[in-house]
N, C-alpha and C. Protein backbone atom coordinates (compact mmCIF):
# COMPACT_ATOMS: atom_id res chain seq x y z
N UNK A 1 -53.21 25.27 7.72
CA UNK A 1 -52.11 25.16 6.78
C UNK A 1 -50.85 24.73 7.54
N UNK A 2 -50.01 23.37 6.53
CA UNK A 2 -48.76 22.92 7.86
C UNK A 2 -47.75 24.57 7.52
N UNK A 3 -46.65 24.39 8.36
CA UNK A 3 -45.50 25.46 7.96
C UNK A 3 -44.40 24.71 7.25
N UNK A 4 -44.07 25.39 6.27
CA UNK A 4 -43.16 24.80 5.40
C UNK A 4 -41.89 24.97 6.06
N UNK A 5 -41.90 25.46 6.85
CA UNK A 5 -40.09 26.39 7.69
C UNK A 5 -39.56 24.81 8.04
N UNK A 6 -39.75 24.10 8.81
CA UNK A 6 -39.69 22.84 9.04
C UNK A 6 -39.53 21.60 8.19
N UNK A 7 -39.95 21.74 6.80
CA UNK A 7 -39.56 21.00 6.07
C UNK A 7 -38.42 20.59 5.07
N UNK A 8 -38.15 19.73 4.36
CA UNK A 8 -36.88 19.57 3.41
C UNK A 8 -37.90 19.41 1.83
N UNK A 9 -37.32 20.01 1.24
CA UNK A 9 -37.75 19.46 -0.24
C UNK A 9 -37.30 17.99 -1.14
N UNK A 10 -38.27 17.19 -1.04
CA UNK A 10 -38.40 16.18 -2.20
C UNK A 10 -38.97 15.93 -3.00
N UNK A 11 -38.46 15.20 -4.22
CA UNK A 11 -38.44 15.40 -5.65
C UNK A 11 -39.26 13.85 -5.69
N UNK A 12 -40.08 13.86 -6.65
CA UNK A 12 -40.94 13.03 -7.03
C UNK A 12 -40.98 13.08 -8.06
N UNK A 13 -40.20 12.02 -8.82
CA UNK A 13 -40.31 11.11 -10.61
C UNK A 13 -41.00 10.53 -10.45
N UNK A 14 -41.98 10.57 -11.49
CA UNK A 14 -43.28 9.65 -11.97
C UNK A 14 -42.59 9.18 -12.96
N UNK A 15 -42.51 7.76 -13.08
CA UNK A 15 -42.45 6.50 -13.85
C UNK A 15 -43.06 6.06 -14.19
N UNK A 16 -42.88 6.14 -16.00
CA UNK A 16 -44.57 5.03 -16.48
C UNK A 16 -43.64 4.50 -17.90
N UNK A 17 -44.67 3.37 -18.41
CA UNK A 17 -44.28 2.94 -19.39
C UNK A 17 -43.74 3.41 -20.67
N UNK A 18 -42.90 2.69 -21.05
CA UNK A 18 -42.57 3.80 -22.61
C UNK A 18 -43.51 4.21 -23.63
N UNK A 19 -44.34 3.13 -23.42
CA UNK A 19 -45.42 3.60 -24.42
C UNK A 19 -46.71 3.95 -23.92
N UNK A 20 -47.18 4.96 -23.97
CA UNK A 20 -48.49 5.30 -23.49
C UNK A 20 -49.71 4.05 -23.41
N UNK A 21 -50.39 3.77 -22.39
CA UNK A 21 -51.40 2.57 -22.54
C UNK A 21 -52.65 2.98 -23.24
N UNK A 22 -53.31 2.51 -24.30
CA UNK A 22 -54.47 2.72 -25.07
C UNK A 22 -55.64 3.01 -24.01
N UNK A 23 -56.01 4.29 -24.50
CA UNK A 23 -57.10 5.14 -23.56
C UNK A 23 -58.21 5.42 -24.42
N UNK A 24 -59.46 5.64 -24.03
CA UNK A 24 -60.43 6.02 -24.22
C UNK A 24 -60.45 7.08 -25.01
N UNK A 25 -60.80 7.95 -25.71
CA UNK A 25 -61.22 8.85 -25.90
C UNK A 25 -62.03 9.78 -24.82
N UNK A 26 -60.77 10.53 -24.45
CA UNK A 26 -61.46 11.67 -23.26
C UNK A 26 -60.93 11.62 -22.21
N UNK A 27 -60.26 10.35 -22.03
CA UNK A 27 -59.27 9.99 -20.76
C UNK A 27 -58.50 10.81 -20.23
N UNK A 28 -57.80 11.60 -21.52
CA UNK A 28 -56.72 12.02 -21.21
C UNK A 28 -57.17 13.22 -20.02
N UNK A 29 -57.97 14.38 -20.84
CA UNK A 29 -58.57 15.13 -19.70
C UNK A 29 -58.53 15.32 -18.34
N UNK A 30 -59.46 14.18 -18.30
CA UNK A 30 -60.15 13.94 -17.10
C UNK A 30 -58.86 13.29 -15.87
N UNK A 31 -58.01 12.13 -16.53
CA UNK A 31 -56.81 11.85 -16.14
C UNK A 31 -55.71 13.18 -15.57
N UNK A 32 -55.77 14.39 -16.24
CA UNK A 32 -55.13 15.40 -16.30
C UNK A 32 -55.82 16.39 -14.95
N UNK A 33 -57.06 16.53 -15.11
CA UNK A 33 -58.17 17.17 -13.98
C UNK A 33 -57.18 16.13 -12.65
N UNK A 34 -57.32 15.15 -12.85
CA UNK A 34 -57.43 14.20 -11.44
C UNK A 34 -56.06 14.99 -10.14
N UNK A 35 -54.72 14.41 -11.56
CA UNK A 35 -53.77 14.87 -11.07
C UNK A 35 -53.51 16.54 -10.52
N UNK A 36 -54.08 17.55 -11.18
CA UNK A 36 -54.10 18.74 -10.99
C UNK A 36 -54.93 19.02 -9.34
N UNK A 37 -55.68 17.96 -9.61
CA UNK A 37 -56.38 18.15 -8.10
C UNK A 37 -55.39 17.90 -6.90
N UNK A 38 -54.96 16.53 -7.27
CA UNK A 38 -53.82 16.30 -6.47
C UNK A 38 -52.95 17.38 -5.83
N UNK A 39 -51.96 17.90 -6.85
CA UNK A 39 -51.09 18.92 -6.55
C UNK A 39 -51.68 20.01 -6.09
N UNK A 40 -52.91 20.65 -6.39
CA UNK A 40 -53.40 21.88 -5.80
C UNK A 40 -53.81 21.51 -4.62
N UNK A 41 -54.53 20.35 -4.26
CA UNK A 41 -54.19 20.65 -2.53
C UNK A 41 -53.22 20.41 -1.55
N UNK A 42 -51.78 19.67 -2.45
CA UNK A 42 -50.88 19.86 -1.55
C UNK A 42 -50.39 21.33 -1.97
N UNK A 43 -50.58 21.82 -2.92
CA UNK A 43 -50.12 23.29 -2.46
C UNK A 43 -50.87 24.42 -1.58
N UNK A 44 -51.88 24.15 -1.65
CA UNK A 44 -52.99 24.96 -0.85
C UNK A 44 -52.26 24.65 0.58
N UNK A 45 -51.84 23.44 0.68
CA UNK A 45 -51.23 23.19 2.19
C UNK A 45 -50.00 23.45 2.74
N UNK A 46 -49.14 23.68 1.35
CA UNK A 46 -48.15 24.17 1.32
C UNK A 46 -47.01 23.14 1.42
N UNK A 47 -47.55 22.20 0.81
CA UNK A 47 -46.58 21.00 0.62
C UNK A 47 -45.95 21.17 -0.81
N UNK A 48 -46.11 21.77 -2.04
CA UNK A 48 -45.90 21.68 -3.32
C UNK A 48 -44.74 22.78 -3.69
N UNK A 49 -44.04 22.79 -4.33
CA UNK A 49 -42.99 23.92 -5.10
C UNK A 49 -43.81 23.99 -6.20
N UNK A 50 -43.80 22.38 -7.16
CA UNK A 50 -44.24 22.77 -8.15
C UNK A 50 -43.52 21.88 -9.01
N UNK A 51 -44.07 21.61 -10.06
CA UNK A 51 -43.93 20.49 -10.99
C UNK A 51 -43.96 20.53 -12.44
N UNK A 52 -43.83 19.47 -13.45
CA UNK A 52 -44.26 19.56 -14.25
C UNK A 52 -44.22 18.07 -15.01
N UNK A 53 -45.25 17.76 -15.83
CA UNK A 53 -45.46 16.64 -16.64
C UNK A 53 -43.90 16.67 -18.34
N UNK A 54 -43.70 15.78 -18.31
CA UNK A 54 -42.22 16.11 -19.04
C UNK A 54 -42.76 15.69 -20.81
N UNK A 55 -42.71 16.27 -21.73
CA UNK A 55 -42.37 15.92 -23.13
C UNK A 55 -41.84 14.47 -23.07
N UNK A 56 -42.05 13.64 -24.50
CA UNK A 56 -41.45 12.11 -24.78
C UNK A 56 -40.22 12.44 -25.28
N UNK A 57 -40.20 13.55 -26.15
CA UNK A 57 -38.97 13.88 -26.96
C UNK A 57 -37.33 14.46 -26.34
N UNK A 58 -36.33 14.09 -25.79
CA UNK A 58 -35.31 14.72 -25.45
C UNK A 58 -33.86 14.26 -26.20
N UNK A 59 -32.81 14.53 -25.29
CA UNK A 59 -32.06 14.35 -25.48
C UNK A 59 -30.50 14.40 -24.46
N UNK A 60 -30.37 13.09 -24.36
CA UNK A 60 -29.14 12.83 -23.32
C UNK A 60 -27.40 13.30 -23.69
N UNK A 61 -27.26 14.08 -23.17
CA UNK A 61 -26.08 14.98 -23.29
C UNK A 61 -24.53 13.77 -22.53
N UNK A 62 -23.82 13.75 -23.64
CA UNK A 62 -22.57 12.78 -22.78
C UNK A 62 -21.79 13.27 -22.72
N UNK A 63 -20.47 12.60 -21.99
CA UNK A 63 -19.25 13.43 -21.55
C UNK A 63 -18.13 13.83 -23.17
N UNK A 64 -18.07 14.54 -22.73
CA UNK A 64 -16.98 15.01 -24.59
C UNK A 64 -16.32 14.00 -24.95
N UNK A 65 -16.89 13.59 -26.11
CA UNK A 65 -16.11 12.79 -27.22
C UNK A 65 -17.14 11.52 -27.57
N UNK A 66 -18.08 11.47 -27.05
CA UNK A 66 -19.26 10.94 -26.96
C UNK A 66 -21.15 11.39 -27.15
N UNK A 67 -21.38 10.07 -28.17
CA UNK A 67 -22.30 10.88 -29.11
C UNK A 67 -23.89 11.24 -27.83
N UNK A 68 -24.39 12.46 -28.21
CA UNK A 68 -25.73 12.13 -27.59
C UNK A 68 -26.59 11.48 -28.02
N UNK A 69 -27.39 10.82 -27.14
CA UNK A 69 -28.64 10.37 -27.81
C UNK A 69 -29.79 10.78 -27.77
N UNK A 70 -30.88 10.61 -28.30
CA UNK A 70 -32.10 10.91 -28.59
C UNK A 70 -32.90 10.26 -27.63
N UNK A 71 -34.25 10.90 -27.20
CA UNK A 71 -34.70 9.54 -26.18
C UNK A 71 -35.91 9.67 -26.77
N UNK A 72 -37.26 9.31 -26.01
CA UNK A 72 -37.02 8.97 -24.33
C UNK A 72 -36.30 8.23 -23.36
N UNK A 73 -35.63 8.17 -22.61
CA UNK A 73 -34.34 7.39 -21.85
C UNK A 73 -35.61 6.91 -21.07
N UNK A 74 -35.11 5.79 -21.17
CA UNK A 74 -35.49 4.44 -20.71
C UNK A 74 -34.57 3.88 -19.66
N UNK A 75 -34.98 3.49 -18.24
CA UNK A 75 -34.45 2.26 -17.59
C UNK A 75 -35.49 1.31 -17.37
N UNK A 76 -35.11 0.40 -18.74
CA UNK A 76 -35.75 -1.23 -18.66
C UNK A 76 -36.70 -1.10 -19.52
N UNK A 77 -38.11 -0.77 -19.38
CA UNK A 77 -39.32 0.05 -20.07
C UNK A 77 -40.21 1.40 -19.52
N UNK A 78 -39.54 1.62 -17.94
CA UNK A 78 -39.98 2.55 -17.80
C UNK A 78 -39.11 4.00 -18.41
N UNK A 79 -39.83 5.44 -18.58
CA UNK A 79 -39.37 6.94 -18.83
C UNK A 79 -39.88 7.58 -17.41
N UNK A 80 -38.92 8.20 -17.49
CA UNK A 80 -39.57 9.66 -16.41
C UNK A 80 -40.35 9.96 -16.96
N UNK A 81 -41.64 10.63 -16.80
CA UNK A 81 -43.04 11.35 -17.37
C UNK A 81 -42.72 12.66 -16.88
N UNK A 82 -42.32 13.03 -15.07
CA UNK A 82 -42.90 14.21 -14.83
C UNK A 82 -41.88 14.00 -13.50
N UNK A 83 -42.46 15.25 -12.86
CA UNK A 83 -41.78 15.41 -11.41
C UNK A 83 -42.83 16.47 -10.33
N UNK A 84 -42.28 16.41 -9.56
CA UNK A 84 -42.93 17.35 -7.93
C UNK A 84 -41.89 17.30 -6.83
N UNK A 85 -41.89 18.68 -7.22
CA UNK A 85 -41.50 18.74 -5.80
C UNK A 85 -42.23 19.32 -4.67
N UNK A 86 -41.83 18.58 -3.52
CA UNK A 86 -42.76 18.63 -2.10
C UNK A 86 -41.95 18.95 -0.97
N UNK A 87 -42.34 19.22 0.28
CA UNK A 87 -41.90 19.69 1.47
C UNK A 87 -42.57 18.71 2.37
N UNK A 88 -41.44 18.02 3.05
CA UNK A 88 -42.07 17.24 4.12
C UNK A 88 -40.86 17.23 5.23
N UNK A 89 -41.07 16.87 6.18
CA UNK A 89 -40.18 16.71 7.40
C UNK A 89 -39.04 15.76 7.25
N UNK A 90 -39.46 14.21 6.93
CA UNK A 90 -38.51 13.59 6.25
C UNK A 90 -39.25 12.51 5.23
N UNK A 91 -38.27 11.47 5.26
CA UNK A 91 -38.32 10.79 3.70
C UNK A 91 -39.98 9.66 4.26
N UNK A 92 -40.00 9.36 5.04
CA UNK A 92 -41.79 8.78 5.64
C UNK A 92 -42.75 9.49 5.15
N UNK A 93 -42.42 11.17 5.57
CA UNK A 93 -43.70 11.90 5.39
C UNK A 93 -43.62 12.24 3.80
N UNK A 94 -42.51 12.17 2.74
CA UNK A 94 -42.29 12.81 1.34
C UNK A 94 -43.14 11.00 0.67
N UNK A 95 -42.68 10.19 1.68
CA UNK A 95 -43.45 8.83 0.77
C UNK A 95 -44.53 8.91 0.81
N UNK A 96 -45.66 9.61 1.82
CA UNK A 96 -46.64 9.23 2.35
C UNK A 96 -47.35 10.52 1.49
N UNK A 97 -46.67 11.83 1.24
CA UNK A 97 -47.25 12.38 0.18
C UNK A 97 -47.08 11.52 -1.44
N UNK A 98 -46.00 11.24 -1.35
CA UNK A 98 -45.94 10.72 -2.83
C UNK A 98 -47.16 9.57 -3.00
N UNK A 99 -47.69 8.78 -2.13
CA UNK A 99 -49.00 7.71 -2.26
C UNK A 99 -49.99 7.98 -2.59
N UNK A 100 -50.27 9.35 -2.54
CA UNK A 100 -51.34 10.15 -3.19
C UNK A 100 -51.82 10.12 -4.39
N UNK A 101 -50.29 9.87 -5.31
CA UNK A 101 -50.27 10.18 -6.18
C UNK A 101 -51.34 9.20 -7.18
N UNK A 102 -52.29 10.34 -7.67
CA UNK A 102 -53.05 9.21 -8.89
C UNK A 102 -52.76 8.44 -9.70
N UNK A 103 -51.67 8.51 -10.24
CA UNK A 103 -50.81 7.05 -11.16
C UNK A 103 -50.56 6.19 -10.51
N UNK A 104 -50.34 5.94 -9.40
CA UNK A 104 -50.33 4.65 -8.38
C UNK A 104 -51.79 3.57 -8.81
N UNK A 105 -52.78 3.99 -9.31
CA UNK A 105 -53.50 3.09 -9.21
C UNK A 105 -53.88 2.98 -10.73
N UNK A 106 -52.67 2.98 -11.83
CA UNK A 106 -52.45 2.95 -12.84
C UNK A 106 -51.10 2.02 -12.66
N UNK A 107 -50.30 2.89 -13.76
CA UNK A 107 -48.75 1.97 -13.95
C UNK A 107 -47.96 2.92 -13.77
N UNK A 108 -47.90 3.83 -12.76
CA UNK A 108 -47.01 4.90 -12.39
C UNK A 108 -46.45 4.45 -11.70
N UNK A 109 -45.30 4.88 -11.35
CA UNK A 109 -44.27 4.42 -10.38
C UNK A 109 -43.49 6.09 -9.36
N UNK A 110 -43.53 5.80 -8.19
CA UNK A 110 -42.96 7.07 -7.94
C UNK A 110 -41.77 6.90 -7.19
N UNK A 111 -41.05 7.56 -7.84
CA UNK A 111 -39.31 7.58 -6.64
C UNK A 111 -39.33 8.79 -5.89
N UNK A 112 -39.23 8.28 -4.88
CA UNK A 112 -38.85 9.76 -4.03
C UNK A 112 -37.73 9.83 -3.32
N UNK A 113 -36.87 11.09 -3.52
CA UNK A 113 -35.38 11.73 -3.13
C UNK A 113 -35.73 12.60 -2.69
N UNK A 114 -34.74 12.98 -1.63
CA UNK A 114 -34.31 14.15 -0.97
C UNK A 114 -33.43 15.05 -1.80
N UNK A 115 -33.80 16.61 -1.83
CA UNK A 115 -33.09 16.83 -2.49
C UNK A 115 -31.84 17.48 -1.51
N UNK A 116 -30.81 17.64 -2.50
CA UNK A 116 -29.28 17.59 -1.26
C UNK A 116 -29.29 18.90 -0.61
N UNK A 117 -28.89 19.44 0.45
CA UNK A 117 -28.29 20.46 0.89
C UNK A 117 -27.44 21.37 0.32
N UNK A 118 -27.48 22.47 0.24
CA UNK A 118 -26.40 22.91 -0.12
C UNK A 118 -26.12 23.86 0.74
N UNK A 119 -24.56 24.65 0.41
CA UNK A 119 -24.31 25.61 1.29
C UNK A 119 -24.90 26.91 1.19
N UNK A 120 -25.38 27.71 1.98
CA UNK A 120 -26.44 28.96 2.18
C UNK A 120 -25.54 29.86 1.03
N UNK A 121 -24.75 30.39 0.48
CA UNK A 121 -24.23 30.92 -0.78
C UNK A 121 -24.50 30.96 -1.52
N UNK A 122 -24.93 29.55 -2.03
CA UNK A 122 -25.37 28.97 -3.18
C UNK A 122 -27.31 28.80 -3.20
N UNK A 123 -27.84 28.94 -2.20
CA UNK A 123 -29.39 28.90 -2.07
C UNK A 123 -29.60 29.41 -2.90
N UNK A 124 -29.54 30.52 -3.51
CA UNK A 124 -30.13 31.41 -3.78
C UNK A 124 -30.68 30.86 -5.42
N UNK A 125 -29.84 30.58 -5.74
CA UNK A 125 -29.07 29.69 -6.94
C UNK A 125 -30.39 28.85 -7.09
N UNK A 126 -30.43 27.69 -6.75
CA UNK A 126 -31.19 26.51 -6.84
C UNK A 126 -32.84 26.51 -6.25
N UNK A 127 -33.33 25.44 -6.33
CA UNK A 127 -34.73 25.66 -5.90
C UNK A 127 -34.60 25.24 -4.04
């Protein structure tokens, strides 16, 4: 097992199309199994915080005096779907987990960020 003491946490958006691509009957499942595999052995390794696949339905909150909107928020045709966060040393080793990722050999797209520092006060606070 690596040690997590050594690592930084990054955040992994999965990017996919706005509209779901026409699947099989049963896809979804098995599609769902794949990814779960994924994440459970980077957590078994102790690379994972933990994640989650996101709802289509939200809503974008604006600065006062300005209306919200309804989404899914879109840049271009892609939505955020989901996220992970991971522990890696730096942004090489958070890419090189993020390649893993089973939507890569679909129409997923993954961004990966560092997430920021903050001051030890405030840890406690955040993930």
């Amino acid at each position: 097992m690596n040690d997590p003491g050594d690592r930084t946490p990054y955040l992994l958006l999965f990017r996919g199309p706005e509209e779901d691509p026409p699947r099989r009957k049963g896809d979804l499942p098995d599609e769902f199994a794949v990814w779960m595999t994924w994440i459970d052995d980077l957590k078994a390794k102790g690379l994972s915080l933990g994640g989650r696949p996101l709802e289509h339905e939200g809503r974008v909150l604006k600065p006062q005096g300005r209306a919200a909107a309804d989404g899914p928020f879109a840049e271009g045709k892609e939505i955020v779907g989901g996220y992970l966060v991971v522990l890696a040393r730096d942004l090489d080793e958070a890419c090189r987990i993020g390649s893993g990722c089973p939507g890569l050999k679909g129409d997923i797209s993954v961004e990966v960020r560092r997430l920021m520092k903050v001051p030890d006060q405030y840890a406690h606070v955040l993930l």
